[in-house]
C-alpha atoms as a PDB file:
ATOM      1  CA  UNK A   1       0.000   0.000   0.000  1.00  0.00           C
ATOM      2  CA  UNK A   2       1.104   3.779  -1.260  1.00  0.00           C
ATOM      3  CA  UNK A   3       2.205   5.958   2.208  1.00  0.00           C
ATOM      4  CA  UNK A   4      -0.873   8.171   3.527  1.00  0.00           C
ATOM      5  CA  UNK A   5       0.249  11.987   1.969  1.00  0.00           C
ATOM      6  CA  UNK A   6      -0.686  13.783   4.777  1.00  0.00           C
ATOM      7  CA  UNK A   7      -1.271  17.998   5.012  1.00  0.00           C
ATOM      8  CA  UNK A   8       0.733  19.748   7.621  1.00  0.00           C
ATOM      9  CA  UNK A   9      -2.583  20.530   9.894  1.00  0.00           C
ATOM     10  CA  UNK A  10      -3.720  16.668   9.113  1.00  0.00           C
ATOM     11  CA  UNK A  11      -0.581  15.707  10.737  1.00  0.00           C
ATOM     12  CA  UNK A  12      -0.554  18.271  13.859  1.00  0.00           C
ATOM     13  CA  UNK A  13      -4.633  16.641  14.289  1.00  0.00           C
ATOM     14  CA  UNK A  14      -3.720  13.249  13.853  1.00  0.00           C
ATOM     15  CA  UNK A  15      -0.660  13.488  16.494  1.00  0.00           C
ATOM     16  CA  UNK A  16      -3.021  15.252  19.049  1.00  0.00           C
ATOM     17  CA  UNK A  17      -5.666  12.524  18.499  1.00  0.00           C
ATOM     18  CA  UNK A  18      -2.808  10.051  19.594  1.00  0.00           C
ATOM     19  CA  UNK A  19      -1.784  11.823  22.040  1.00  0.00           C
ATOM     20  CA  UNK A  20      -5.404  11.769  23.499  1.00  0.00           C
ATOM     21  CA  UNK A  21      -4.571   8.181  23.802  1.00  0.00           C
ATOM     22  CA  UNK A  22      -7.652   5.782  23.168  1.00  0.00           C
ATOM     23  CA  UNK A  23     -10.495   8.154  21.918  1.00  0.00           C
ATOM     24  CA  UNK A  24     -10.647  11.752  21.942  1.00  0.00           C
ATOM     25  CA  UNK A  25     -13.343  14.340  21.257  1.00  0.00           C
ATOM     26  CA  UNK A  26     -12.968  17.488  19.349  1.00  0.00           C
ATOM     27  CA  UNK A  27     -13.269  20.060  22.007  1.00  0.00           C
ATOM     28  CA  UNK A  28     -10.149  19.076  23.907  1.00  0.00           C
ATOM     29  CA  UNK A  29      -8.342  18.215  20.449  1.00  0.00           C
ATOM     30  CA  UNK A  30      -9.159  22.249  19.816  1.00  0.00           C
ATOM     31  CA  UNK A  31      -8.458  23.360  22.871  1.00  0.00           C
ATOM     32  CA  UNK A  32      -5.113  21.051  23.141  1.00  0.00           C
ATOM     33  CA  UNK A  33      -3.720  22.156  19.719  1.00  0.00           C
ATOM     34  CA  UNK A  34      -4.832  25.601  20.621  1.00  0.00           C
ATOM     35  CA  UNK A  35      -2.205  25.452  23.573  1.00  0.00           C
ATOM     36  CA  UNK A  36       0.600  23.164  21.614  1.00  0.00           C
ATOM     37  CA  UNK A  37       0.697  25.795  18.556  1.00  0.00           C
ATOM     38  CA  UNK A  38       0.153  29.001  21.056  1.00  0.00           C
ATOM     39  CA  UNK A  39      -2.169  30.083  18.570  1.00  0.00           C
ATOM     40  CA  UNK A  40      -6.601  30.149  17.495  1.00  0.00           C
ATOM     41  CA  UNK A  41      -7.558  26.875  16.210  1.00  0.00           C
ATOM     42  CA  UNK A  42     -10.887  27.237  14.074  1.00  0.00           C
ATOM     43  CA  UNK A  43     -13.400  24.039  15.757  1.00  0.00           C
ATOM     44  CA  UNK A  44     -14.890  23.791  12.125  1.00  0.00           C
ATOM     45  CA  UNK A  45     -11.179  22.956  10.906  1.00  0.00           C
ATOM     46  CA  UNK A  46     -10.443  20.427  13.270  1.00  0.00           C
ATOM     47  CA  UNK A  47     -13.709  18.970  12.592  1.00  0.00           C
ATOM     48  CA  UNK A  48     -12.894  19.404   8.927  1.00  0.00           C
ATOM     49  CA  UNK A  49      -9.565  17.517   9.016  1.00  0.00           C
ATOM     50  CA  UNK A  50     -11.347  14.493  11.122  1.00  0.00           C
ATOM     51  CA  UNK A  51     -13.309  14.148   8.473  1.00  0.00           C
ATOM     52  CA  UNK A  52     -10.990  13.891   5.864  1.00  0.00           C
ATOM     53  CA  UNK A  53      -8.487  11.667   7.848  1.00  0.00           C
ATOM     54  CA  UNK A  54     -11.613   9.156   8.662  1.00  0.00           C
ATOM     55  CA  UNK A  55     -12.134   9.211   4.809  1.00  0.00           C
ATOM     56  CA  UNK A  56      -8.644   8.513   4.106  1.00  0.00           C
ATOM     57  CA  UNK A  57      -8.293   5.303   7.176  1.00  0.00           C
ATOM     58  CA  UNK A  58      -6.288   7.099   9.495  1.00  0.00           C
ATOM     59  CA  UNK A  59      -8.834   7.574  11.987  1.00  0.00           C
ATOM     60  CA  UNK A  60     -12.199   6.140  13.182  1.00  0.00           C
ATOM     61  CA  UNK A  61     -14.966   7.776  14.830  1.00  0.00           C
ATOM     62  CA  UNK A  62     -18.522   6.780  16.929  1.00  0.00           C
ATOM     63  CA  UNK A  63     -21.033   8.481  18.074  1.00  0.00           C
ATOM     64  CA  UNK A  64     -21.787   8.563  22.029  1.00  0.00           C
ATOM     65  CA  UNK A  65     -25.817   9.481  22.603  1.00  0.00           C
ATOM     66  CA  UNK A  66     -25.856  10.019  26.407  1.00  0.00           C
ATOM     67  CA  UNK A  67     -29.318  10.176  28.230  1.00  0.00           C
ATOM     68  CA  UNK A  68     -29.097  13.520  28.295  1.00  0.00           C
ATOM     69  CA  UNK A  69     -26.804  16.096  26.692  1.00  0.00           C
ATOM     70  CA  UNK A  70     -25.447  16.656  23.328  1.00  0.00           C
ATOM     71  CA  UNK A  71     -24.496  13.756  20.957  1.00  0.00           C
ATOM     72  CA  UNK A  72     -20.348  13.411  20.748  1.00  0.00           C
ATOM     73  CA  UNK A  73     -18.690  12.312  18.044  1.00  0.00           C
ATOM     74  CA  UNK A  74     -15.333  10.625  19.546  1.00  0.00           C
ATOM     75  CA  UNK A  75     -12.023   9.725  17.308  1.00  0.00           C
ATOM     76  CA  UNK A  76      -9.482   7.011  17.435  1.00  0.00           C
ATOM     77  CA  UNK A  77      -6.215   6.465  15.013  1.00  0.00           C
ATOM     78  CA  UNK A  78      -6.211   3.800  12.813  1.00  0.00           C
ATOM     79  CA  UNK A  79      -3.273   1.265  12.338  1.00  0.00           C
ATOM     80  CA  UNK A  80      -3.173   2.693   9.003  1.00  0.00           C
ATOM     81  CA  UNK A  81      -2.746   6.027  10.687  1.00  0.00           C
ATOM     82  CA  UNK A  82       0.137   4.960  13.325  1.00  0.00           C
ATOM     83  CA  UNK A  83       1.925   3.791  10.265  1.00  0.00           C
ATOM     84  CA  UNK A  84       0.807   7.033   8.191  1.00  0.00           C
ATOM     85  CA  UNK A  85       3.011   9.123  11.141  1.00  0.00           C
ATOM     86  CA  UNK A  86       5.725   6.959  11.176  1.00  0.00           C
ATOM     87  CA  UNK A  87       6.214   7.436   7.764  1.00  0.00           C
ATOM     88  CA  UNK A  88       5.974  10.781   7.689  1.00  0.00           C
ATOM     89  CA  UNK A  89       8.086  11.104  10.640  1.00  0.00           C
ATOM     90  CA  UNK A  90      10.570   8.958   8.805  1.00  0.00           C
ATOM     91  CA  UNK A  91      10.216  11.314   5.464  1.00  0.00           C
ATOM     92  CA  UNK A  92      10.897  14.626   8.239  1.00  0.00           C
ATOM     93  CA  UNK A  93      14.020  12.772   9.253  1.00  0.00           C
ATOM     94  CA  UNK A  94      15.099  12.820   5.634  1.00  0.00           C
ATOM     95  CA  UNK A  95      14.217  15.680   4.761  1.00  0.00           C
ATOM     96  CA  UNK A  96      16.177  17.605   7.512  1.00  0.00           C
ATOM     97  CA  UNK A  97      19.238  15.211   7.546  1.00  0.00           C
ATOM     98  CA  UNK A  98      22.274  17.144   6.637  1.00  0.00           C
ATOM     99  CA  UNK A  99      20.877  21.293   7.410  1.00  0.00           C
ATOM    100  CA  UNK A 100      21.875  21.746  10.806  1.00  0.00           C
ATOM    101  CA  UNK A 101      25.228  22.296   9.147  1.00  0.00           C
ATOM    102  CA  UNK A 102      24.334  24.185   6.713  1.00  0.00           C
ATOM    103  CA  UNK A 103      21.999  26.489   8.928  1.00  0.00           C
ATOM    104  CA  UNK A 104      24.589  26.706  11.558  1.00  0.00           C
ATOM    105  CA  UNK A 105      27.128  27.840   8.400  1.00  0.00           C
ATOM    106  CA  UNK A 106      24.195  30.936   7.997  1.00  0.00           C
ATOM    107  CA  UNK A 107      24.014  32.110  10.951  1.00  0.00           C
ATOM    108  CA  UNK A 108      23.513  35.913  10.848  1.00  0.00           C
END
């Protein structure tokens, strides 16, 4: 199978969802990235991007209906999606292998 291609915010969702650990709702995800990347984090994109990675395998989702209360919509990775981060981790390491020389060389 052909390595997930995955979007820089895709990635940053799919890592918090892991680091949830078991299943995590979007709320927390937004309020968690909101914290991680010191910065607003639009609820509609996170929801968005859930969508998209549950499309693509990465990630599962189920709805909880409690007595009362609003229905939740909870998210947990994939295998696919573990091994869609390790290969892009993998593909970072790459990527980056060989510039701290070269940046340290450009210092200004």
């Amino acid at each position: 199978m052909a390595p997930q291609t995955l979007q820089p915010f895709e990635l940053r969702v799919l890592l918090e969802v892991l680091r949830q650990g078991g299943e995590a709702y979007s709320v927390p995800l937004v309020l968690e990235l909101e914290r991680r990347l010191g910065r607003p984090v639009a609820p509609a994109a996170v929801f968005i991007v859930l969508t998209r990675l549950e499309r693509k395998g990465l990630v599962t989702s189920r709805l909880h209906e409690p007595a009362e209360g609003r229905v939740r919509r909870y998210f947990k990775v994939t295998r696919q999606g573990v091994e869609a981060v390790k290969e892009e981790r993998q593909e970072q390491g790459r990527l980056w292998r060989g510039l701290s020389r070269i940046l340290r060389a450009r210092r200004t």
